[in-house]
PDB file of N, CA and C in Angstrom:
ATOM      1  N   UNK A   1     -52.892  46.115  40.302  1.00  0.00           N
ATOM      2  CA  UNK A   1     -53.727  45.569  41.357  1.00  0.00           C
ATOM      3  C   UNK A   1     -53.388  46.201  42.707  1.00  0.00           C
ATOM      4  N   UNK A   2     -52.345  46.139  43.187  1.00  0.00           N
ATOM      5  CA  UNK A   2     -51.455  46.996  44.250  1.00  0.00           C
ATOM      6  C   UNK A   2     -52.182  48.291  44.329  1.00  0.00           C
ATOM      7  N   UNK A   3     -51.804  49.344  43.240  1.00  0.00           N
ATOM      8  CA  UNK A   3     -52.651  50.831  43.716  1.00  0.00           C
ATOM      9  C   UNK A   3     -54.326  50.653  43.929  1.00  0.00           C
ATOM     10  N   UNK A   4     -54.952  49.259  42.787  1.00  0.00           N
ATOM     11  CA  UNK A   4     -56.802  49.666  43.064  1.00  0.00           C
ATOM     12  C   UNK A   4     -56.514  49.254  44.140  1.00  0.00           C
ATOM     13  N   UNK A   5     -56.068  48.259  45.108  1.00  0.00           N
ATOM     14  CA  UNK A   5     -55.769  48.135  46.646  1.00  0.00           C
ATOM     15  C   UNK A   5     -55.549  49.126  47.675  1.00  0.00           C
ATOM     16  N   UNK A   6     -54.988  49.676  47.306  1.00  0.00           N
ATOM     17  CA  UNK A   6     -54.450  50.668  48.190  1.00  0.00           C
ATOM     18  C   UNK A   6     -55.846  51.867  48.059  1.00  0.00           C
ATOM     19  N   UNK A   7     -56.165  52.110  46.606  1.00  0.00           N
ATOM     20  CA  UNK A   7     -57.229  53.221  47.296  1.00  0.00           C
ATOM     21  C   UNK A   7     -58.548  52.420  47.411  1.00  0.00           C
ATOM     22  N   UNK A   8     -58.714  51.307  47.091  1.00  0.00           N
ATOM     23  CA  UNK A   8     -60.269  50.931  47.730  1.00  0.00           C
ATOM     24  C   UNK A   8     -60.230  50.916  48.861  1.00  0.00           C
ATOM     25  N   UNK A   9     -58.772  50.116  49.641  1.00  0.00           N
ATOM     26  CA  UNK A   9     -58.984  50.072  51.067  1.00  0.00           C
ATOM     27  C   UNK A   9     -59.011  51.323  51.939  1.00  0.00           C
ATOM     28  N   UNK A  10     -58.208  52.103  51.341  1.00  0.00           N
ATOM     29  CA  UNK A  10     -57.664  53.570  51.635  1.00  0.00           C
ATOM     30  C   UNK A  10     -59.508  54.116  52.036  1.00  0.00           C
ATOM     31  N   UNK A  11     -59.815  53.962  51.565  1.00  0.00           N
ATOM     32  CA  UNK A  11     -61.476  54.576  51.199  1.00  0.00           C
ATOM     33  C   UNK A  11     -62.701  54.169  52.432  1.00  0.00           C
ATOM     34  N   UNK A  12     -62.359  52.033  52.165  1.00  0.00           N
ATOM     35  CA  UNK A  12     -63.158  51.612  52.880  1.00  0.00           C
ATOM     36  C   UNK A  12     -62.741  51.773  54.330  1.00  0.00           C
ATOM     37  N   UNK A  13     -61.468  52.215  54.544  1.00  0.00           N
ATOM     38  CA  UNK A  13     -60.999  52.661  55.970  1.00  0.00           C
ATOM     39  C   UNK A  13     -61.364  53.558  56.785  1.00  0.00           C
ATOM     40  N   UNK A  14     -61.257  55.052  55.664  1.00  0.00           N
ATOM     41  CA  UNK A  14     -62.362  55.806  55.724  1.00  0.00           C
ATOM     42  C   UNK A  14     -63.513  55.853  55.918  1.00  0.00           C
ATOM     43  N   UNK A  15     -64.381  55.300  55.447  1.00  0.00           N
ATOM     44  CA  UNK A  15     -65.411  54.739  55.478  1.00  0.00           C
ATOM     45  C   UNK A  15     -65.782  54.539  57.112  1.00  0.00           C
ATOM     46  N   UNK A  16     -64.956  53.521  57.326  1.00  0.00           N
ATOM     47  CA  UNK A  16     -65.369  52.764  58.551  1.00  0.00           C
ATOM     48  C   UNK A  16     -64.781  53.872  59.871  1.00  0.00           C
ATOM     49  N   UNK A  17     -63.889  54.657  59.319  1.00  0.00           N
ATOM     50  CA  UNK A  17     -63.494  55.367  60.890  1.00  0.00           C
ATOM     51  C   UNK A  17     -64.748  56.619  61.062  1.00  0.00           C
ATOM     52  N   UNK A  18     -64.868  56.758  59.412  1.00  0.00           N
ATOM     53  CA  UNK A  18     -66.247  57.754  59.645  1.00  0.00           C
ATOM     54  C   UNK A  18     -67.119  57.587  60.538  1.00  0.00           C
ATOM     55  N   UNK A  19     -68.013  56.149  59.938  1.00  0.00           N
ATOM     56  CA  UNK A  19     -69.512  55.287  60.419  1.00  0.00           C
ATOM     57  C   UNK A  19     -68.775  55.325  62.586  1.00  0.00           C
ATOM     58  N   UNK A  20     -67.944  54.658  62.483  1.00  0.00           N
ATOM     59  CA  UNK A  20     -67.459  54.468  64.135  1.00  0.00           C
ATOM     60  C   UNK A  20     -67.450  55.809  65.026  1.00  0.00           C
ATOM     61  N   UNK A  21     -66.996  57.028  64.410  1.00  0.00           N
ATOM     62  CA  UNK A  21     -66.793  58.203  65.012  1.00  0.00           C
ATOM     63  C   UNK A  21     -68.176  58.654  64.863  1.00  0.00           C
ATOM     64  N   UNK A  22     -68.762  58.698  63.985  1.00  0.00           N
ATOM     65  CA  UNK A  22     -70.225  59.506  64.178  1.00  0.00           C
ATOM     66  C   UNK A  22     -71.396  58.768  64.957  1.00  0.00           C
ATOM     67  N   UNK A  23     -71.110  57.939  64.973  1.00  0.00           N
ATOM     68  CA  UNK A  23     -72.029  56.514  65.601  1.00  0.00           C
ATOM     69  C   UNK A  23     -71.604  56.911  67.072  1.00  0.00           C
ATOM     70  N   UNK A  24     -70.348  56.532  67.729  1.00  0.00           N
ATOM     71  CA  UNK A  24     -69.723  57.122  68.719  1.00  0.00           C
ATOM     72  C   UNK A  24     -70.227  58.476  69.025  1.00  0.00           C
ATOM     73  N   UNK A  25     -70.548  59.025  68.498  1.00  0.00           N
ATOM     74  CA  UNK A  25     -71.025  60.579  68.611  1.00  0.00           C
ATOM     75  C   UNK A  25     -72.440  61.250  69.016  1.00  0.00           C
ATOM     76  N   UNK A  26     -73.816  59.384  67.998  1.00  0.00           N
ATOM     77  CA  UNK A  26     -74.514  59.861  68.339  1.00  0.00           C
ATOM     78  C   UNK A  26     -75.185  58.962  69.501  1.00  0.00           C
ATOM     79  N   UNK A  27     -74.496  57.606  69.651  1.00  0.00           N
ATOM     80  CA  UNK A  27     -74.975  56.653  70.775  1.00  0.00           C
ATOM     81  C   UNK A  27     -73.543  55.645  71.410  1.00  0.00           C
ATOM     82  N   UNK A  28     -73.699  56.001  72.581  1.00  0.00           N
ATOM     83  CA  UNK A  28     -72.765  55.024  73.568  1.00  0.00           C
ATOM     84  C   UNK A  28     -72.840  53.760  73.208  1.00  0.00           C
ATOM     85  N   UNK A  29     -71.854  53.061  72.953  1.00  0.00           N
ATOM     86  CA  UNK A  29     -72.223  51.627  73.142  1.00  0.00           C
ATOM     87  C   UNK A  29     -71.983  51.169  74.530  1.00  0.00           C
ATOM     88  N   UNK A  30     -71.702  51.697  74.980  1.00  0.00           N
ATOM     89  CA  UNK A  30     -71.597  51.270  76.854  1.00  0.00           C
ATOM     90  C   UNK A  30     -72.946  51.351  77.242  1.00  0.00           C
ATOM     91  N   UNK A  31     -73.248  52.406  76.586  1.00  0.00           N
ATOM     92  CA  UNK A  31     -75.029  52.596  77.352  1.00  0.00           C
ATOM     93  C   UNK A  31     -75.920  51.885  76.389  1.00  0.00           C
ATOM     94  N   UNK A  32     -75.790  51.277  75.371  1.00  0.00           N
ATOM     95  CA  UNK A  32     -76.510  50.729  74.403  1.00  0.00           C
ATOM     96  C   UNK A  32     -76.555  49.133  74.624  1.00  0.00           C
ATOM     97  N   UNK A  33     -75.171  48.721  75.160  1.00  0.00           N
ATOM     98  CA  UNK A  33     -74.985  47.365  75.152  1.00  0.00           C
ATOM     99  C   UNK A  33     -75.691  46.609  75.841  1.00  0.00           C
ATOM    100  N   UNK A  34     -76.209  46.366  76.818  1.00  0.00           N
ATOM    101  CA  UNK A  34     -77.903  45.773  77.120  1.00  0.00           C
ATOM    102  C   UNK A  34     -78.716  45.038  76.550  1.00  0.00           C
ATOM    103  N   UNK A  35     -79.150  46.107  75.875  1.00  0.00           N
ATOM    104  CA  UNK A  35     -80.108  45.973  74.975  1.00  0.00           C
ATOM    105  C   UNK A  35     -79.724  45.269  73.542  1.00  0.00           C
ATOM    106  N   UNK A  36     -78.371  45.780  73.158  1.00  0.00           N
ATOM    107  CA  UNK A  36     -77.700  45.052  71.718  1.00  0.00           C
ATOM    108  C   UNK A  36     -77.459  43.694  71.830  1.00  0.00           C
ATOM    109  N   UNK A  37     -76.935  43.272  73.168  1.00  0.00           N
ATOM    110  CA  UNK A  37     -76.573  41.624  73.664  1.00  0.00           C
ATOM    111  C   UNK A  37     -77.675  40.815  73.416  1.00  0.00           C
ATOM    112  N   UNK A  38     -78.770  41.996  73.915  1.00  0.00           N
ATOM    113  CA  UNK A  38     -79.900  40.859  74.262  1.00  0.00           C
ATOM    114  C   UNK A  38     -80.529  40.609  72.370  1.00  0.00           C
ATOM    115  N   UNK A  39     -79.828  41.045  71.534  1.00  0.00           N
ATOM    116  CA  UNK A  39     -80.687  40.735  69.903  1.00  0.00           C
ATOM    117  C   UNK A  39     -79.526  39.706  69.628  1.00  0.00           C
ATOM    118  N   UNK A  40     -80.073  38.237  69.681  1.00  0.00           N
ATOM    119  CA  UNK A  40     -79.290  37.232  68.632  1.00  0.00           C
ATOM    120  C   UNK A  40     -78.565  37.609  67.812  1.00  0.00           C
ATOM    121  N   UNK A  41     -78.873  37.998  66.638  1.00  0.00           N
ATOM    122  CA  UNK A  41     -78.677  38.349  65.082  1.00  0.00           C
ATOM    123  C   UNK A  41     -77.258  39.137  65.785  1.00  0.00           C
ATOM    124  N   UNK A  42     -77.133  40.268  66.633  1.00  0.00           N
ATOM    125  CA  UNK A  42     -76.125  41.134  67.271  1.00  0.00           C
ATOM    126  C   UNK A  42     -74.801  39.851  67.881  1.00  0.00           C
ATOM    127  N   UNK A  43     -75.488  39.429  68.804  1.00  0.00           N
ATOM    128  CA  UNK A  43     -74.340  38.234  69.408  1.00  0.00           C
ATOM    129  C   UNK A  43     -73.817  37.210  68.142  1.00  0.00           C
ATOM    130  N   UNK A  44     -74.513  36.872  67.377  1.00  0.00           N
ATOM    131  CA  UNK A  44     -74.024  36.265  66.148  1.00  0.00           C
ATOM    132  C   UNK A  44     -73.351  36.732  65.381  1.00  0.00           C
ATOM    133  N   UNK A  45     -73.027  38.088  64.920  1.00  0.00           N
ATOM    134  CA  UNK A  45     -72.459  39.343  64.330  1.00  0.00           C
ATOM    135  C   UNK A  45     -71.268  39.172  64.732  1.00  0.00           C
ATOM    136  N   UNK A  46     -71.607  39.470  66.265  1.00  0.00           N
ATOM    137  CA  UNK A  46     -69.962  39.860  67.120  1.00  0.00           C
ATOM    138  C   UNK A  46     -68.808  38.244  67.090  1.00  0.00           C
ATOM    139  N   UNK A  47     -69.732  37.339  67.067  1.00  0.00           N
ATOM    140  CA  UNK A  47     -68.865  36.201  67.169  1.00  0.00           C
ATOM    141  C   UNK A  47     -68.715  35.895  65.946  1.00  0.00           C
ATOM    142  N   UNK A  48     -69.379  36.272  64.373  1.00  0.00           N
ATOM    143  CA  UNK A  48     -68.555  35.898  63.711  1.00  0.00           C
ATOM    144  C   UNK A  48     -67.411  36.826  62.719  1.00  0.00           C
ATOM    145  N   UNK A  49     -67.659  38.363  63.702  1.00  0.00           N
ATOM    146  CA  UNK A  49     -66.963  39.239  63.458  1.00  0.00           C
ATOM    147  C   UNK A  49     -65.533  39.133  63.767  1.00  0.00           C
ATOM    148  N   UNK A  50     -65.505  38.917  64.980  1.00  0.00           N
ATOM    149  CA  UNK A  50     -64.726  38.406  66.406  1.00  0.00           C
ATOM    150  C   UNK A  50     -63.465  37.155  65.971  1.00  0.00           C
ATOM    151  N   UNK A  51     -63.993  35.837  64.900  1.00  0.00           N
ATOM    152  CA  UNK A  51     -63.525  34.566  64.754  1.00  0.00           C
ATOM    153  C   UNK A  51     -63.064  35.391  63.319  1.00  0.00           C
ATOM    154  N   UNK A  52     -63.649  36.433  62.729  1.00  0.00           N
ATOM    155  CA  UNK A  52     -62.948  36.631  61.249  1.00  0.00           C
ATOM    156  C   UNK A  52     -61.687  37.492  61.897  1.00  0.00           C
ATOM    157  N   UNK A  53     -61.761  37.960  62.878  1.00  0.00           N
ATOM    158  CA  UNK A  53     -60.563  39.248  63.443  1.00  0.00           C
ATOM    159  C   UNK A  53     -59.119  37.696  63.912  1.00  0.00           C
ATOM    160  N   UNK A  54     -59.830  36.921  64.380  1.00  0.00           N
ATOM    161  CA  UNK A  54     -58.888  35.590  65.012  1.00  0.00           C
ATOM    162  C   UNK A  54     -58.153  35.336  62.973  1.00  0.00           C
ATOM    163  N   UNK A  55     -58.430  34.675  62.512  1.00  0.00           N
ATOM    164  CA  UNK A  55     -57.678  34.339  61.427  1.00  0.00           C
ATOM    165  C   UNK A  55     -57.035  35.453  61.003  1.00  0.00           C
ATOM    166  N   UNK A  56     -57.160  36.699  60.898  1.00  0.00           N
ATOM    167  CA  UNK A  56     -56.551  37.525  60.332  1.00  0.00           C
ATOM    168  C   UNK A  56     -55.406  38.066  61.049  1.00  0.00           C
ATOM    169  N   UNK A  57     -55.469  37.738  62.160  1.00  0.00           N
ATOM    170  CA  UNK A  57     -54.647  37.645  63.462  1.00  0.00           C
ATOM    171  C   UNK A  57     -53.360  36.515  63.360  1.00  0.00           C
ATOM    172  N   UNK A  58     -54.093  35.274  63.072  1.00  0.00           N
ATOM    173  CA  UNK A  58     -53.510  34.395  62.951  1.00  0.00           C
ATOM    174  C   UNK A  58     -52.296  34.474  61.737  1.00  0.00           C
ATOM    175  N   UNK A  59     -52.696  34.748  60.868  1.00  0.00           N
ATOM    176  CA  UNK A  59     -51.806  34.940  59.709  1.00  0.00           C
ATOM    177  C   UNK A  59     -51.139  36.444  60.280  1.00  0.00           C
ATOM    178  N   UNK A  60     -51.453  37.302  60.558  1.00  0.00           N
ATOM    179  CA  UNK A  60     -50.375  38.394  61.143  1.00  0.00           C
ATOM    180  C   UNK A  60     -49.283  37.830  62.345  1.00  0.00           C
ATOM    181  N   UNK A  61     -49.197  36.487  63.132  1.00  0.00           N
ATOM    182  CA  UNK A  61     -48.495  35.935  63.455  1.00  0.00           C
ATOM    183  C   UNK A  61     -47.253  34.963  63.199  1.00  0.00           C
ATOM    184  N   UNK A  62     -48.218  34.579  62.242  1.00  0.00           N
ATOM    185  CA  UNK A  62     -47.181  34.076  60.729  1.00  0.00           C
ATOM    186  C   UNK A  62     -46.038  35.066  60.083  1.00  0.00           C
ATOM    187  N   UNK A  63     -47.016  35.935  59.612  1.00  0.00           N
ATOM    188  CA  UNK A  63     -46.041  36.823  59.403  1.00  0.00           C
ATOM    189  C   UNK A  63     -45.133  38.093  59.668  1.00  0.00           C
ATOM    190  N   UNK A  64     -45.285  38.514  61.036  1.00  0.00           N
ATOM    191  CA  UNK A  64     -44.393  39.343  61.861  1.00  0.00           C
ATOM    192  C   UNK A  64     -43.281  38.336  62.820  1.00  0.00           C
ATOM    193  N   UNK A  65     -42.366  38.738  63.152  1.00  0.00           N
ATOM    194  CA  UNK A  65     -41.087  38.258  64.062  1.00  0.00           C
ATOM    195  C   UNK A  65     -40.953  39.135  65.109  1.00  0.00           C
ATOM    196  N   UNK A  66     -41.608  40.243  65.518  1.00  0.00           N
ATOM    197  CA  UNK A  66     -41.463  40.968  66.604  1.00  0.00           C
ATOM    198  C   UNK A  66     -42.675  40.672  67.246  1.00  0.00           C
ATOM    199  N   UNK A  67     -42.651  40.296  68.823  1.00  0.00           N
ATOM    200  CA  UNK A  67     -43.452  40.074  70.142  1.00  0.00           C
ATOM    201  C   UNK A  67     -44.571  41.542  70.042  1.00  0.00           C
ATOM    202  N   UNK A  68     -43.626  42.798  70.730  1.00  0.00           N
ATOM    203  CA  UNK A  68     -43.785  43.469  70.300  1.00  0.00           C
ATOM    204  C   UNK A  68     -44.967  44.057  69.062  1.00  0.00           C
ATOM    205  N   UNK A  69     -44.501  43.704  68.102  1.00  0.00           N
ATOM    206  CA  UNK A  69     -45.640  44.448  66.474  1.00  0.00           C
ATOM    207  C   UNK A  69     -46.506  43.316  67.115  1.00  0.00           C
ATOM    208  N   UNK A  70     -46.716  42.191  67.267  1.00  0.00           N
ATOM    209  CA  UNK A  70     -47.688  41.322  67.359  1.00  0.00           C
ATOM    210  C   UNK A  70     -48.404  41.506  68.699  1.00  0.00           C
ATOM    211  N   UNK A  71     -48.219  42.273  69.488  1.00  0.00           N
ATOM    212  CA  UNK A  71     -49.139  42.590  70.605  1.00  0.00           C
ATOM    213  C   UNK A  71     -50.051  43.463  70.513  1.00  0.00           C
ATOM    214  N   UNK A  72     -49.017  44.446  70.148  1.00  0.00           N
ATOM    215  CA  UNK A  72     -49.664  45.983  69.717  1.00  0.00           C
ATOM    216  C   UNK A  72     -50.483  45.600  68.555  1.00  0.00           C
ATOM    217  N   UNK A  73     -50.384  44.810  67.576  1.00  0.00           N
ATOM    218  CA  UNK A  73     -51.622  44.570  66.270  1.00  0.00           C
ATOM    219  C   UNK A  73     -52.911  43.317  66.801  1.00  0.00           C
ATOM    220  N   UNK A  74     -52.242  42.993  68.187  1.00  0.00           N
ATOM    221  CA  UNK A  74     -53.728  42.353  68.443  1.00  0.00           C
ATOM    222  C   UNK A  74     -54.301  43.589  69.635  1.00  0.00           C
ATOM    223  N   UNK A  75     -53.653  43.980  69.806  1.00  0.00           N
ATOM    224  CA  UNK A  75     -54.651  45.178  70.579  1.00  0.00           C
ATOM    225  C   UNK A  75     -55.606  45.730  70.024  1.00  0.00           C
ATOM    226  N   UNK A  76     -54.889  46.548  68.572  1.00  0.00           N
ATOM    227  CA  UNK A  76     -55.419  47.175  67.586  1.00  0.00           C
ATOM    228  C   UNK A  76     -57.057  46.408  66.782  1.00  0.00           C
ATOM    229  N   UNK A  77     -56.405  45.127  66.453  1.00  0.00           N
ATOM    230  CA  UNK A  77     -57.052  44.621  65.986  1.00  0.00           C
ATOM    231  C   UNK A  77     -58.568  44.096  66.638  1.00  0.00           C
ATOM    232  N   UNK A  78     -58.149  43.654  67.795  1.00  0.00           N
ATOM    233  CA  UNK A  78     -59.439  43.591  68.493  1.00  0.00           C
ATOM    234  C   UNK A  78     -60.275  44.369  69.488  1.00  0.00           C
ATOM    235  N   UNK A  79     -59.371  45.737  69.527  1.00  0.00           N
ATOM    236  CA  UNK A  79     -59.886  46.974  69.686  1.00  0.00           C
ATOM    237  C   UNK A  79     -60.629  47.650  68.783  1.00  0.00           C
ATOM    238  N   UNK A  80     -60.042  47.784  67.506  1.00  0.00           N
ATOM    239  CA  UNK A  80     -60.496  48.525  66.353  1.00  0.00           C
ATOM    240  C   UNK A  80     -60.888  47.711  65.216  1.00  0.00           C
ATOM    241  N   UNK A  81     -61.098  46.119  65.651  1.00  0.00           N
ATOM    242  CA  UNK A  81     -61.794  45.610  63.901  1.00  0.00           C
ATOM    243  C   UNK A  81     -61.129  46.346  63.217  1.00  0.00           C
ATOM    244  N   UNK A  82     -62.365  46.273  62.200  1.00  0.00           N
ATOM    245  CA  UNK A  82     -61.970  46.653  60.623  1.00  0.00           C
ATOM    246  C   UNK A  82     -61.176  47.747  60.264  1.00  0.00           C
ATOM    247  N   UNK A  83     -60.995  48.723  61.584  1.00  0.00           N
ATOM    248  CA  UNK A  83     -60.286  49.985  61.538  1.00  0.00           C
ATOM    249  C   UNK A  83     -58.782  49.513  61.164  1.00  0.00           C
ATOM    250  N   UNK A  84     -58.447  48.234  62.666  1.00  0.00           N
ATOM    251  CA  UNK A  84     -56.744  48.180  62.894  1.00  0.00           C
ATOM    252  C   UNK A  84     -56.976  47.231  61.461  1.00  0.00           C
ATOM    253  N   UNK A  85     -57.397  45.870  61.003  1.00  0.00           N
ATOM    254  CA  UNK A  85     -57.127  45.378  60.195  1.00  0.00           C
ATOM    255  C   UNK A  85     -56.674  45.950  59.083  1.00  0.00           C
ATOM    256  N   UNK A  86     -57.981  46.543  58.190  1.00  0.00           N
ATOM    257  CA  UNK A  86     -57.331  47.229  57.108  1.00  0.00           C
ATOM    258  C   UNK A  86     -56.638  48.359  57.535  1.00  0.00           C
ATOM    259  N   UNK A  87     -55.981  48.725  57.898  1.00  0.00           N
ATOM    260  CA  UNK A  87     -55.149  49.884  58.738  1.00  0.00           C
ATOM    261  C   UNK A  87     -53.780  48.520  58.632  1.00  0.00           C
ATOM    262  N   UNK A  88     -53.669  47.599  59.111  1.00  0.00           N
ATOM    263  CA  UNK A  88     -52.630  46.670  58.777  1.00  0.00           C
ATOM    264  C   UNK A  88     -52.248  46.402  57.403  1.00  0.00           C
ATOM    265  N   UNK A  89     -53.270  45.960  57.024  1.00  0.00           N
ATOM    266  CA  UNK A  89     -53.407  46.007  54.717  1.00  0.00           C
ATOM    267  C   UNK A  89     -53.092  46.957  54.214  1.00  0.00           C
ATOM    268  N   UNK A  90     -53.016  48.096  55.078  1.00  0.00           N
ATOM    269  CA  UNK A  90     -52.594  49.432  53.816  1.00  0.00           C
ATOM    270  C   UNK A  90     -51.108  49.223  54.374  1.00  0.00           C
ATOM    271  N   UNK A  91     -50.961  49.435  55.128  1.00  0.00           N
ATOM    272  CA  UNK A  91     -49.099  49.261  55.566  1.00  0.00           C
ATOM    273  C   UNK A  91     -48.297  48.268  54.907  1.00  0.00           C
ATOM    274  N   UNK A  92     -49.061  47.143  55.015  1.00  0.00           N
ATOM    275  CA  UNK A  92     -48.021  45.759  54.228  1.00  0.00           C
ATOM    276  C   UNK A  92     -48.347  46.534  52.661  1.00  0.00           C
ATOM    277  N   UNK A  93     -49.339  46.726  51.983  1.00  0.00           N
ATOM    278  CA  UNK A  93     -49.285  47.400  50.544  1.00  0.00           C
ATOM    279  C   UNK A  93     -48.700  48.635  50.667  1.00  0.00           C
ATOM    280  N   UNK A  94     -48.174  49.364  51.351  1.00  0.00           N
ATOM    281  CA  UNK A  94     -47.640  50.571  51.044  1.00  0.00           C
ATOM    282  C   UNK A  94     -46.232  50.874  51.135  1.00  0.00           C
ATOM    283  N   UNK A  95     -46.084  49.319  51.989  1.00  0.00           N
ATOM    284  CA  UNK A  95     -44.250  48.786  52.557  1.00  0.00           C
ATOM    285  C   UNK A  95     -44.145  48.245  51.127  1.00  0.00           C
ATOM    286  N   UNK A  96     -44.569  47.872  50.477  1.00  0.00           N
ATOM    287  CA  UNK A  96     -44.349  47.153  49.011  1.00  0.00           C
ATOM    288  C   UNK A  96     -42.822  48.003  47.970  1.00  0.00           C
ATOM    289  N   UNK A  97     -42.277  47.818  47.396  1.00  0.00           N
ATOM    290  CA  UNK A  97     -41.442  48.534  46.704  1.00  0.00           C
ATOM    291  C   UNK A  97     -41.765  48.417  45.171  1.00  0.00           C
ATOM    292  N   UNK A  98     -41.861  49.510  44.893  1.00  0.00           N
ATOM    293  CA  UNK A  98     -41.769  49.555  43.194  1.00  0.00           C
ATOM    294  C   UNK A  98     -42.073  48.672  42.253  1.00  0.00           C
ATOM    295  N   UNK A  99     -43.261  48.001  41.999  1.00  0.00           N
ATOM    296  CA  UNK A  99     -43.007  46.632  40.673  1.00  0.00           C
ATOM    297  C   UNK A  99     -43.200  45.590  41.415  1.00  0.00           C
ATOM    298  N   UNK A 100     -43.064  45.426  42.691  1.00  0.00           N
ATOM    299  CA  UNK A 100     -43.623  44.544  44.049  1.00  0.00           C
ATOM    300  C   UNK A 100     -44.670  44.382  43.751  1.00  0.00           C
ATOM    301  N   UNK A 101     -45.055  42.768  43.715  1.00  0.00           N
ATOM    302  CA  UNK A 101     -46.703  41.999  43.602  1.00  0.00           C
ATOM    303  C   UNK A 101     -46.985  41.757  44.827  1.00  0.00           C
ATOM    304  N   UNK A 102     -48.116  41.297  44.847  1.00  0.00           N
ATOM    305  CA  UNK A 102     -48.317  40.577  46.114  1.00  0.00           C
ATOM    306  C   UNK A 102     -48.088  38.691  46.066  1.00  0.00           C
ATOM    307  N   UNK A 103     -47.294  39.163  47.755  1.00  0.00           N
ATOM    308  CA  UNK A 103     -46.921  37.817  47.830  1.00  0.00           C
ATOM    309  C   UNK A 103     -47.056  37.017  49.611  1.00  0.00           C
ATOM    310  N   UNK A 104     -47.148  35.604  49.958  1.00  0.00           N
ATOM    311  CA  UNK A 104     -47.553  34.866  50.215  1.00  0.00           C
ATOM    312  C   UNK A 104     -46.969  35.415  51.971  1.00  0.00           C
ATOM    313  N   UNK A 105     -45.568  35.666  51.989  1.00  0.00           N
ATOM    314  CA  UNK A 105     -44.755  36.131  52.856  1.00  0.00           C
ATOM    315  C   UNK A 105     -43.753  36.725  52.544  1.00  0.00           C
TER     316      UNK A 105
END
């Protein structure tokens, strides 16, 4: 379960830094945002994008002990969504050792 983890996410990470960099490439969201605020369906997106980045946050507080890692991974995280998150998931699965399941903490 550990390795299909590691390369689905490995993939969907990919994935997502792709879609962000070429998107980035072919429209500003600085210059777009206007117009994106003003579509419901968009503001509804972001807030329940936004409240899924908060729990996942939340439990990365739980489980780090450094001020520190926990600043820098909410930067990340609510800088880079889905980038820093699963970008966090491949690290805790890749910190794993040998025969290591997944576990709770």
């Amino acid at each position: 379960m550990v390795s299909f983890l590691k390369i689905f996410l490995g993939l969907v990470w990919f994935f997502m830094v792709y879609v962000v960099v070429s998107t980035s490439l072919e429209s500003s969201l600085f210059k777009e945002w206007d117009y994106l605020g003003s579509i419901p369906w968009m503001r509804a997106t972001l807030w329940d994008f936004y409240a899924n980045i908060l729990v996942i946050y939340l439990w990365l507080l739980y489980r780090e002990s450094s001020v520190v890692i926990k600043i820098l991974w909410a930067v990340l995280f609510f800088a880079l969504g889905s980038i820093g998150s699963i970008g966090y998931l491949l690290i805790q699965l890749f910190s794993l050792k040998d025969g290591e399941g997944l576990r709770a903490s």
